[in-house]
Protein backbone atom coordinates (compact mmCIF):
# COMPACT_ATOMS: atom_id res chain seq x y z
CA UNK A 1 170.93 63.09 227.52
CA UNK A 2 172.39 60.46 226.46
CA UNK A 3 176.10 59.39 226.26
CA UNK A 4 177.74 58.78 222.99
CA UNK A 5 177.34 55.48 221.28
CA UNK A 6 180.09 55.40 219.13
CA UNK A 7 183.44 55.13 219.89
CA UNK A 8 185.15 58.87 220.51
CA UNK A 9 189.22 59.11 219.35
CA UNK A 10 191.36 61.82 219.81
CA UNK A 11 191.19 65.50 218.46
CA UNK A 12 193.43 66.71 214.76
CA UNK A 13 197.03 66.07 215.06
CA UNK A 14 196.57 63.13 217.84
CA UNK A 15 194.89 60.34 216.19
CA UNK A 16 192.91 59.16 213.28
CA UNK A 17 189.05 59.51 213.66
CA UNK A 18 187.42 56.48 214.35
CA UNK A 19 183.22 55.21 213.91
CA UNK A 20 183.27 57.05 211.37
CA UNK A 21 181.50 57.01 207.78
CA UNK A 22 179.78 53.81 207.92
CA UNK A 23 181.70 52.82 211.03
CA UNK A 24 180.15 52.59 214.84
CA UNK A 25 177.69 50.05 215.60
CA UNK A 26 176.14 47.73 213.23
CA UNK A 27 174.64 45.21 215.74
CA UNK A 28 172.09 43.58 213.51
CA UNK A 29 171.00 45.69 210.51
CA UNK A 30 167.76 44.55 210.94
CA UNK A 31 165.88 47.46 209.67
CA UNK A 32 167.26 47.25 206.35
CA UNK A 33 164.71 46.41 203.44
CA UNK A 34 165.73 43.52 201.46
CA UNK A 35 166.77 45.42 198.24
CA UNK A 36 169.26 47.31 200.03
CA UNK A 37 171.08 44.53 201.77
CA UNK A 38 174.49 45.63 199.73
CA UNK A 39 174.08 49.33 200.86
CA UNK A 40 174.78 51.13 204.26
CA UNK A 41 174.05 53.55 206.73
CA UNK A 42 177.12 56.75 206.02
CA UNK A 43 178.18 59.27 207.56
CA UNK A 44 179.00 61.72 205.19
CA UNK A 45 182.43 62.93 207.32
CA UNK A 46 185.93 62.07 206.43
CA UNK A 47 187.88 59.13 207.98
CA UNK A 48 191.46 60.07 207.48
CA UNK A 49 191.12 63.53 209.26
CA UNK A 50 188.62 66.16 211.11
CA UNK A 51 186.68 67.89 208.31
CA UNK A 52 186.54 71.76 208.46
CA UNK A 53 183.77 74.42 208.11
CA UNK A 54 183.57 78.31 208.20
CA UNK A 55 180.41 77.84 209.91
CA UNK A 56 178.72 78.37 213.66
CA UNK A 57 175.81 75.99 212.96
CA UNK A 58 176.87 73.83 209.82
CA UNK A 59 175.49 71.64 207.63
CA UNK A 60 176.13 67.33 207.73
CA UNK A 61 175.07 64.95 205.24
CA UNK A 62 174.19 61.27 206.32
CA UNK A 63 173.61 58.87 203.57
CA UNK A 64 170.52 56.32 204.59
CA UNK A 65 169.49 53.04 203.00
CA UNK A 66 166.03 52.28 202.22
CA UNK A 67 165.39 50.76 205.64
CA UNK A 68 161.90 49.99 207.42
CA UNK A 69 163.03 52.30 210.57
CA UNK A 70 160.83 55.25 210.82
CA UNK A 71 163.42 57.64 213.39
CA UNK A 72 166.78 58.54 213.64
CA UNK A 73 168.60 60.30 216.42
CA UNK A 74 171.22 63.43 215.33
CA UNK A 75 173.80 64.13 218.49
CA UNK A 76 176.58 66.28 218.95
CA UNK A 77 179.41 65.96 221.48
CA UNK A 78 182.60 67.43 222.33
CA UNK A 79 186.09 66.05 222.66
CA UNK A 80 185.27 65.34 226.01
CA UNK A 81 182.00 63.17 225.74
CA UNK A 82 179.73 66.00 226.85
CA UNK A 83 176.77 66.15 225.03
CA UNK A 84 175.67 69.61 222.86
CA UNK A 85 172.67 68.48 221.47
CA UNK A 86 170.10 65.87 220.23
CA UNK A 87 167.74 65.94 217.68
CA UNK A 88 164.89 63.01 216.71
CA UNK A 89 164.10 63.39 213.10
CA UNK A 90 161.34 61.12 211.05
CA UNK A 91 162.90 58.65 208.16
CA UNK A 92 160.78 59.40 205.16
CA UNK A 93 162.92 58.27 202.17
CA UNK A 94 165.82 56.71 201.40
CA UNK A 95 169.41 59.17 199.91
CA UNK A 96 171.39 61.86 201.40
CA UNK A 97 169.95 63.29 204.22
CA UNK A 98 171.12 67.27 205.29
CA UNK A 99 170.75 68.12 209.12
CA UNK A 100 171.70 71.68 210.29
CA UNK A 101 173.06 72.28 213.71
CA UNK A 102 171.01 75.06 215.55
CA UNK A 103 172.03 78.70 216.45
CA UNK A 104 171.48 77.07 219.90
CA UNK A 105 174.12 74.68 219.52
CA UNK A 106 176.43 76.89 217.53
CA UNK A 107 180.46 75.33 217.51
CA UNK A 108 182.96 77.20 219.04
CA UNK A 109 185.62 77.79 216.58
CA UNK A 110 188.67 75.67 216.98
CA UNK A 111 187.22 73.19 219.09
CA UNK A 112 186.67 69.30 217.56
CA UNK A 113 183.22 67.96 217.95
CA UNK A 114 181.94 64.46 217.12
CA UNK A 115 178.66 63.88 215.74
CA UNK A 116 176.69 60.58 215.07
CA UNK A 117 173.52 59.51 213.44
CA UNK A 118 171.69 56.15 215.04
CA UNK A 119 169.33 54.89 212.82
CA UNK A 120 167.12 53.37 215.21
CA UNK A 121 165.94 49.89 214.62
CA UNK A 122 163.67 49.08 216.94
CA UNK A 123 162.78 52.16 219.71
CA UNK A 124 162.02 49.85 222.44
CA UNK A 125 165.94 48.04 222.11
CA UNK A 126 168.33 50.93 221.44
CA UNK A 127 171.26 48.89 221.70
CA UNK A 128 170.03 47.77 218.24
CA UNK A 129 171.02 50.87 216.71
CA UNK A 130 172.84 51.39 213.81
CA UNK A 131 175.58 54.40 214.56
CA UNK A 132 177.48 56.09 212.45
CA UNK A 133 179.74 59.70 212.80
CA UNK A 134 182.59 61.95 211.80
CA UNK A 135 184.36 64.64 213.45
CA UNK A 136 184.10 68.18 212.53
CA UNK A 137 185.84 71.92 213.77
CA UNK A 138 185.01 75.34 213.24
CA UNK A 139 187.87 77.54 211.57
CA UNK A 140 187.16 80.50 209.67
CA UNK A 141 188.43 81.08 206.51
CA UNK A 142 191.84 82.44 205.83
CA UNK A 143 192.84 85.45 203.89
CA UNK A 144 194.77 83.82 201.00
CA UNK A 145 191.62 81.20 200.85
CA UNK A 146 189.52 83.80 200.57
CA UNK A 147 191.11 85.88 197.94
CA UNK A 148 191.47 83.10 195.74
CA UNK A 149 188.11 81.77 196.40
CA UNK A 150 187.23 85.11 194.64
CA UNK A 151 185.64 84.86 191.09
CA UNK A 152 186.41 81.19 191.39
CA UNK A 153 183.27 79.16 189.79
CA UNK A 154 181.76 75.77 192.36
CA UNK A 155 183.76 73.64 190.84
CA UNK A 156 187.11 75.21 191.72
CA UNK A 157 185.57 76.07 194.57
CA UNK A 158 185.48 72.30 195.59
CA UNK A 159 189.02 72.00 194.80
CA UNK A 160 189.95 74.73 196.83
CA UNK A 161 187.94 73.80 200.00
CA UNK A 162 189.06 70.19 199.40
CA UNK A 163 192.65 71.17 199.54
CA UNK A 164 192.65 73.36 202.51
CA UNK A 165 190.94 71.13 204.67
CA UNK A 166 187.00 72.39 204.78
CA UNK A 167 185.59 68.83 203.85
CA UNK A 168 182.09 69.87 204.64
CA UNK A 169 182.33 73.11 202.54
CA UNK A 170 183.78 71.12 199.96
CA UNK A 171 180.89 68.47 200.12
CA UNK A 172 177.63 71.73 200.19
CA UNK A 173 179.31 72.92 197.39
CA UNK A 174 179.03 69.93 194.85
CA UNK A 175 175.71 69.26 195.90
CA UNK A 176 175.13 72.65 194.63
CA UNK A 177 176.63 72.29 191.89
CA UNK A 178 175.62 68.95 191.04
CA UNK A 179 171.65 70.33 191.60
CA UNK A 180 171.93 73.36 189.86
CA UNK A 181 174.66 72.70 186.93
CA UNK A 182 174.13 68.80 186.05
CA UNK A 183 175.63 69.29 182.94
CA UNK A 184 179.20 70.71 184.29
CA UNK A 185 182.35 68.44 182.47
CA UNK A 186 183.94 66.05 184.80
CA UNK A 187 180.98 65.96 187.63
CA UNK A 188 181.10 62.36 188.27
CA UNK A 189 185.15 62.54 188.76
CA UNK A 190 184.96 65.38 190.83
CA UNK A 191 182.35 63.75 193.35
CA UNK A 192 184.52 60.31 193.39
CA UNK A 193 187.89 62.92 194.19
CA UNK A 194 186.14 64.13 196.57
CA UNK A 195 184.94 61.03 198.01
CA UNK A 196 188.89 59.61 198.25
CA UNK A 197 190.03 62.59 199.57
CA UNK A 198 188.03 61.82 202.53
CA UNK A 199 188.28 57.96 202.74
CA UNK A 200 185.01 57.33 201.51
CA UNK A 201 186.05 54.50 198.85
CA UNK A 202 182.84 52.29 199.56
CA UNK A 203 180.98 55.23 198.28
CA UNK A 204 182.70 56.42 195.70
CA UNK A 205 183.04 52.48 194.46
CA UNK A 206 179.26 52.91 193.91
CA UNK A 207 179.78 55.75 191.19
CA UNK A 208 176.48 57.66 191.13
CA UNK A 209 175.57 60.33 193.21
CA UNK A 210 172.80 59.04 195.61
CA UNK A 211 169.76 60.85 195.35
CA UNK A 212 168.91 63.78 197.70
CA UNK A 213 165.69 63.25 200.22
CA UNK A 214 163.38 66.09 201.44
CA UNK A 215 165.23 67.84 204.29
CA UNK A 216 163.43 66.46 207.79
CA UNK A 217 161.74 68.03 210.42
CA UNK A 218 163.03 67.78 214.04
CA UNK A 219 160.56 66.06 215.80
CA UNK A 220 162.17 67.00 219.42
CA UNK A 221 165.65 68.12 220.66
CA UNK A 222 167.16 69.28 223.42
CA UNK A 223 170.90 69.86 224.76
């Protein structure tokens, strides 16, 4: 497998993550189309801190540009470099793009793990890449987050998650709510809130929510 190609920092409490959201490589951006020259290959992970989730085998978001690649390579690592798994998925449309980690490469809880996107340029010259990544860590839920996630509708829901840490919970729950209650008061402030919160100020600078593509097939993978 191969070895990371973005630059891996230190775990919560020990250093801010780095290659993240946008971050990595950038070595040419040669695959971009020329109407999205402004726009730019995200990782939809926070900056400022590792993001959360309740979940074994969560879901990431990776924002991609209208580009004339065709592949892009999902990998997972831990703290220590060692990689989890790989994925090669096909690059049908342009928006936010969800990948699920597999029951096969389920996180332990409490441990950090890095994970990157390369969008790849040209298959026969990796090192043209583009790379981005964020860090994320299984924790389970506490009982006071629980209770008062209780009755509480998606929108408070995004609040709470937001404030407790669980970034990526906090992200799958406005695109839920954003897809199945458009018309909810104060959407557009609560997606650029939640944008900040994580760092993300290129995106949220951009206002509108980019569209969603058609989840992608893995074409191979392998730990």
């Amino acid at each position: 497998m191969q070895k990371a190609q973005a630059q891996f920092t230190s775990p919560p409490g020990q250093g801010t993550p780095k290659g993240t959201a946008g971050g990595g490589s950038r070595p040419t951006q040669q695959c971009l189309q020329q109407s999205a020259r402004q726009k730019a290959l995200w990782a939809m992970a926070p900056t400022k801190f590792v993001g959360l989730t309740p979940r074994e085998n969560p879901t990431v978001w990776v924002y991609v540009p209208t580009t004339t690649a065709q592949t892009l390579e999902f990998s997972l690592f831990t703290q220590d470099h060692e990689g989890v798994y790989q994925a090669t998925l096909p690059v049908s449309a342009s928006g936010l793009l969800k990948i699920t980690v597999p029951k096969a490469a389920a996180l332990e809880t409490g441990k950090p793990y890095y994970w990157t996107v390369a969008l790849i340029c040209n298959p026969q010259q990796r090192t043209n890449d583009w790379v981005v990544g964020g860090w994320i860590r299984q924790q389970p839920f506490s009982a006071d987050l629980q209770r008062r996630l209780v009755g509480a509708t998606i929108a408070q829901q995004v609040k709470l998650y937001t404030q407790t840490g669980f970034w990526y919970e906090a992200l799958n729950a406005y695109l839920d709510l954003q897809q199945t209650q458009p018309s909810t008061p104060n959407l557009s402030l609560l997606w650029t809130d939640l944008l900040k919160t994580a760092g993300l100020t290129a995106i949220s600078a951009q206002g509108q929510l980019p569209p969603i593509a058609a989840p992608m097939p893995i074409v191979q993978s392998h730990r």
